[in-house]
N, C-alpha and C. Protein backbone atom coordinates (compact mmCIF):
# COMPACT_ATOMS: atom_id res chain seq x y z
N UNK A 1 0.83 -1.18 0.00
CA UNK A 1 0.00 0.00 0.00
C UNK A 1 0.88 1.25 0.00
N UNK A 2 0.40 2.22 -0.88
CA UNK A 2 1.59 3.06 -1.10
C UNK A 2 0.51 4.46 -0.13
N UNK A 3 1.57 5.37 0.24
CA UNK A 3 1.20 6.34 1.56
C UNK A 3 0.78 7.61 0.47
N UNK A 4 1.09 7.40 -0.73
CA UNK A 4 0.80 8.21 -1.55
C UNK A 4 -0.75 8.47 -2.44
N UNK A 5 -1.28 7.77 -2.25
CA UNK A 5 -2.92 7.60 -2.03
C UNK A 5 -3.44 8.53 -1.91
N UNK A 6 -4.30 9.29 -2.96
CA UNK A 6 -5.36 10.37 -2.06
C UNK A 6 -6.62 9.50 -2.77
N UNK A 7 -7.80 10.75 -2.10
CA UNK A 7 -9.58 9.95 -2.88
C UNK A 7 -10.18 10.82 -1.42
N UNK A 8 -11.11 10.40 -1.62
CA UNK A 8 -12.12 11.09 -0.67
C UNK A 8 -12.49 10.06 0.37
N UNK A 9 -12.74 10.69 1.54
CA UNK A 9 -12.87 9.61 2.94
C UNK A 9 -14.19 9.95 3.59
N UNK A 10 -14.69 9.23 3.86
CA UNK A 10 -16.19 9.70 4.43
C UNK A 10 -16.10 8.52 5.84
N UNK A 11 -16.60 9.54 6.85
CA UNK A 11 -16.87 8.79 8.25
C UNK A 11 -18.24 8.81 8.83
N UNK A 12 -18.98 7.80 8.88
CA UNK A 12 -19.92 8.25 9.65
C UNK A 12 -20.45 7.82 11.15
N UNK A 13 -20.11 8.19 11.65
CA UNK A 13 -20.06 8.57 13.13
C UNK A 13 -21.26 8.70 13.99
N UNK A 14 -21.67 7.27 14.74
CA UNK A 14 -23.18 8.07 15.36
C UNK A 14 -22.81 9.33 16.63
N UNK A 15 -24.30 9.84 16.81
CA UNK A 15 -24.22 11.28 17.46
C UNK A 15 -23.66 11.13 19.40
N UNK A 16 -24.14 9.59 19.43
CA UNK A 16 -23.85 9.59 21.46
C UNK A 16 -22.41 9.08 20.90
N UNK A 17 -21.58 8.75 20.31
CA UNK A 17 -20.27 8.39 20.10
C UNK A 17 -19.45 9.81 20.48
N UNK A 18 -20.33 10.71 18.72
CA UNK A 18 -19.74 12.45 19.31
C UNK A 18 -19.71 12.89 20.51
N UNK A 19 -21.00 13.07 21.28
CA UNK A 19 -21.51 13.39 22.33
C UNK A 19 -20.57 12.76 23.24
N UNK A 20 -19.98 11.89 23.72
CA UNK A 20 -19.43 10.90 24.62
C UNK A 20 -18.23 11.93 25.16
N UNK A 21 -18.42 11.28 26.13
CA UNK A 21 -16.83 12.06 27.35
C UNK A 21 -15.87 10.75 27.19
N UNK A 22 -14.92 11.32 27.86
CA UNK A 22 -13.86 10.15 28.18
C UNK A 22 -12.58 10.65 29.21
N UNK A 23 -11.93 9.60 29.88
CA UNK A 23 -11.32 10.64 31.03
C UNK A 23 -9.79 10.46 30.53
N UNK A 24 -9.35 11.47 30.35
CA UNK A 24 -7.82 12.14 29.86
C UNK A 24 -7.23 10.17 30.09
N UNK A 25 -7.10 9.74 30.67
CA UNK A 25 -6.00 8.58 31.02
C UNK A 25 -6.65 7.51 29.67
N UNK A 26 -7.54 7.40 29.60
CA UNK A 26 -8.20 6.49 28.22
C UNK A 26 -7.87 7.01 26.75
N UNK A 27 -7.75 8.46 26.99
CA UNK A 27 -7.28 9.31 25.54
C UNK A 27 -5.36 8.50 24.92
N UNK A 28 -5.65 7.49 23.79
CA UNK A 28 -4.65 7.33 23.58
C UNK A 28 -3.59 8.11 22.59
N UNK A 29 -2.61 8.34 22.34
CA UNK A 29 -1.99 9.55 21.64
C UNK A 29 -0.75 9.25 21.18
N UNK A 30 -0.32 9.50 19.54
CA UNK A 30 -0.26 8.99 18.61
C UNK A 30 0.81 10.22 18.24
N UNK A 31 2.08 10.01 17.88
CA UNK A 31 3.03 10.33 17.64
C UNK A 31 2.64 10.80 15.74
N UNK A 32 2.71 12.24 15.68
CA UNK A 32 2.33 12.47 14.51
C UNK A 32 3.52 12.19 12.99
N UNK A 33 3.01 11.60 12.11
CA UNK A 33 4.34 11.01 11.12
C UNK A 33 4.39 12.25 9.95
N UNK A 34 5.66 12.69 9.74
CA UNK A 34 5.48 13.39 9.07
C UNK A 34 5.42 13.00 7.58
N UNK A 35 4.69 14.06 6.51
CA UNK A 35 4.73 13.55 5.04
C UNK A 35 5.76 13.31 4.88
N UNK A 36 6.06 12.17 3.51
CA UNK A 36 7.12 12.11 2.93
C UNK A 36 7.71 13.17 2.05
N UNK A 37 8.75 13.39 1.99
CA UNK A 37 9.16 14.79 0.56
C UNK A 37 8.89 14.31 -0.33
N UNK A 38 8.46 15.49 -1.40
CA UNK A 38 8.17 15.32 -3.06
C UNK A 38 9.31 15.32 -3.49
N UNK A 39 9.49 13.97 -3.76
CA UNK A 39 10.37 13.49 -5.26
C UNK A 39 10.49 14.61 -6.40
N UNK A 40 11.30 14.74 -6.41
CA UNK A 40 11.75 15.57 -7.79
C UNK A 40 13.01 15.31 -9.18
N UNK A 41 12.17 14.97 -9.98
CA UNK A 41 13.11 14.06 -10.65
C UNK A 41 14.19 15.32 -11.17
N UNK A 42 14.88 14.60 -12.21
CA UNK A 42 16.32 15.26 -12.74
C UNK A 42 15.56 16.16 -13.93
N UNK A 43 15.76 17.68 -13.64
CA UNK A 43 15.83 18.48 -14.71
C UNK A 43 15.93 18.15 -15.95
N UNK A 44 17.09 17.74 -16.91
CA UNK A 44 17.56 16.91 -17.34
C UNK A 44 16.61 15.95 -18.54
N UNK A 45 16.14 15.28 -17.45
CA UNK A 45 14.87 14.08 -18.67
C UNK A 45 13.90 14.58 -18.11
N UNK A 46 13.66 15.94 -17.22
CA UNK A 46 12.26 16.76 -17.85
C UNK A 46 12.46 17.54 -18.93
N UNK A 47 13.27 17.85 -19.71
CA UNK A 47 13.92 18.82 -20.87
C UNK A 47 13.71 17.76 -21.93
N UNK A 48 14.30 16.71 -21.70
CA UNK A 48 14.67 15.49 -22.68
C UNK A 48 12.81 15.11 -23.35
N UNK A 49 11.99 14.93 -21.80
CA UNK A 49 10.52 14.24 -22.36
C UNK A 49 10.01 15.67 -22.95
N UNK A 50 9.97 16.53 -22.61
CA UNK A 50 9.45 17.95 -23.10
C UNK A 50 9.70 18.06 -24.73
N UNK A 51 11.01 18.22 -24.75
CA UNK A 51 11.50 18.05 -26.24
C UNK A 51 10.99 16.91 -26.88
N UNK A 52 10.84 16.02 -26.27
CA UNK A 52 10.04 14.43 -26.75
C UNK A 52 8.28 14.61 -27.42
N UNK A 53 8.40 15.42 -26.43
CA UNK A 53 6.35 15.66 -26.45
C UNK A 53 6.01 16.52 -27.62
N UNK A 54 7.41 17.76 -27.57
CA UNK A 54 6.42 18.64 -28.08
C UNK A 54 6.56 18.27 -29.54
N UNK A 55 7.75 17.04 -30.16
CA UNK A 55 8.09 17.11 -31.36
C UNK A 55 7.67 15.60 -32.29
N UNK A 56 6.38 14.85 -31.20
CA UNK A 56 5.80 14.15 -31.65
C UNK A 56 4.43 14.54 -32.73
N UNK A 57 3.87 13.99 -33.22
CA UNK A 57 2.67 14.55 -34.15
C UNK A 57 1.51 14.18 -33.81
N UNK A 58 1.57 13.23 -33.02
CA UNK A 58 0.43 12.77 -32.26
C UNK A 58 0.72 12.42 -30.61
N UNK A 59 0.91 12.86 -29.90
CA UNK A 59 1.74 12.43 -28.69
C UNK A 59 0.18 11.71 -27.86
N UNK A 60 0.92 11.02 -26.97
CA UNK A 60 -0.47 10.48 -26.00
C UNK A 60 0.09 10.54 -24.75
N UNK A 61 -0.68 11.25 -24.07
CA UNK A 61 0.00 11.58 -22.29
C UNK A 61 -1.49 10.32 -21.49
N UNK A 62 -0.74 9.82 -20.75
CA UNK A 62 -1.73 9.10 -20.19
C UNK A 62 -1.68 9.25 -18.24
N UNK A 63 -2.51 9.71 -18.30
CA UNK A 63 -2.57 10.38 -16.65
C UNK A 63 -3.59 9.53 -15.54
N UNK A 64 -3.19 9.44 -14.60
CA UNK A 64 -4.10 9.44 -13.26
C UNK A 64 -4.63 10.89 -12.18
N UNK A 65 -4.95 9.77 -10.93
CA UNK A 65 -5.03 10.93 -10.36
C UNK A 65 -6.29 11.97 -10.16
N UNK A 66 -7.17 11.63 -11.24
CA UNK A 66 -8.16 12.99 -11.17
C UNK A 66 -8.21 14.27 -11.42
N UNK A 67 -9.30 14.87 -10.50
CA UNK A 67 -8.67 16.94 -10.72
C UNK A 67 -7.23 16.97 -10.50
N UNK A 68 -6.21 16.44 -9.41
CA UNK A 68 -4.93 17.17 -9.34
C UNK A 68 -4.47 17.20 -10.53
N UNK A 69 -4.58 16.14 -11.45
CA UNK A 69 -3.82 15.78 -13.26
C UNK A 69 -4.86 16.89 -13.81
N UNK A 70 -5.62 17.19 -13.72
CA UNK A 70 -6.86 17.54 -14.53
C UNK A 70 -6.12 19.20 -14.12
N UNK A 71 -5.98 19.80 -13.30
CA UNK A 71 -5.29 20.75 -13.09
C UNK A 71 -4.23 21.26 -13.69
N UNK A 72 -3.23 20.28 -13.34
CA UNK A 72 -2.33 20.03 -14.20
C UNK A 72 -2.16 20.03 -15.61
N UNK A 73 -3.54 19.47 -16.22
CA UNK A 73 -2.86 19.38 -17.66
C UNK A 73 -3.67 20.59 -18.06
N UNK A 74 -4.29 21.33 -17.58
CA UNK A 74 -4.83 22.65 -17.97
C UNK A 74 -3.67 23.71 -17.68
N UNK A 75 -3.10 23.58 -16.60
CA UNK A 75 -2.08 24.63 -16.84
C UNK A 75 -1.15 24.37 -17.70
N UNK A 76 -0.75 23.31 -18.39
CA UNK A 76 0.56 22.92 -19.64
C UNK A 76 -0.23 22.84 -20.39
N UNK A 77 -1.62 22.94 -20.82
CA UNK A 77 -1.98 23.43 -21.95
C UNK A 77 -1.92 25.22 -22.64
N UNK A 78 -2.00 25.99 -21.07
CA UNK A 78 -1.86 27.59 -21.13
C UNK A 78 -0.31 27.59 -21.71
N UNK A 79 0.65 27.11 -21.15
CA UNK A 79 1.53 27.50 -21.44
C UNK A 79 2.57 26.80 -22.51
N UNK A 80 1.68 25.75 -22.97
CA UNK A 80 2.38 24.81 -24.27
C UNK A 80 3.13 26.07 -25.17
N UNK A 81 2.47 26.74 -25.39
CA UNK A 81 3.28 27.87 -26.58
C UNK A 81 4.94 28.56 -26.12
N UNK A 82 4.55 28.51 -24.83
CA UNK A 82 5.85 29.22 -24.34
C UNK A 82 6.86 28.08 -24.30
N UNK A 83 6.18 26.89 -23.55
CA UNK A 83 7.57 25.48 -23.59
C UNK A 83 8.16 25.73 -24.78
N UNK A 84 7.17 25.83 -26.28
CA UNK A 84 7.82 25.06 -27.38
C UNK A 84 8.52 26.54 -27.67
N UNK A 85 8.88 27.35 -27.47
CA UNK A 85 9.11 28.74 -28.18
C UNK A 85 10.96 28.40 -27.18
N UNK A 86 10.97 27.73 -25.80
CA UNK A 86 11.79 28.01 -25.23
C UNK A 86 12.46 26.56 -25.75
N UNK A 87 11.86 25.64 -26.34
CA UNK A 87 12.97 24.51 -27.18
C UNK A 87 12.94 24.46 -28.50
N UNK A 88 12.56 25.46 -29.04
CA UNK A 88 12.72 25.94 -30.23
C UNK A 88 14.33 26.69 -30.26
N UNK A 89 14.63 26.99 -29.40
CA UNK A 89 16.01 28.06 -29.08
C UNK A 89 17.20 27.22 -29.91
């Protein structure tokens, strides 16, 4: 199972559960883990696939993920003109 997982989480919780007390010594407590760092690949063969993409004639990007990709490929669609103008050089 990878920690890298997102999606939507739904809890549902009855109301005397909410409602409920509990006395400080029963409260158990959980050492918080921090995220992992974002990977960042090599400059390098992001230049290399860029130049790859933009000089195919039919290219096929195949994505996951959801809105975050869906985000994503809307902003490299705004700025496709500028990538190819800057590997055009």
């Amino acid at each position: 199972m990878s920690v890298f997982l997102t999606g939507v989480s739904y809890l549902d919780l009855p109301g005397n559960l909410l409602a409920a007390t509990v006395k400080r010594s029963q409260v158990l407590e959980f050492e918080k883990i921090p995220r992992p760092p974002k990977p960042f690949p090599e400059t390098n063969l992001v230049a290399q696939a860029a130049k790859l993409l933009m000089s195919a004639k039919r290219p096929l990007i195949i994505t996951g993920k959801g809105e975050l990709l869906l985000h994503l490929i809307k902003s490299i669609k705004k700025k496709r003109k500028k990538i190819k103008k800057i590997f055009e050089k």
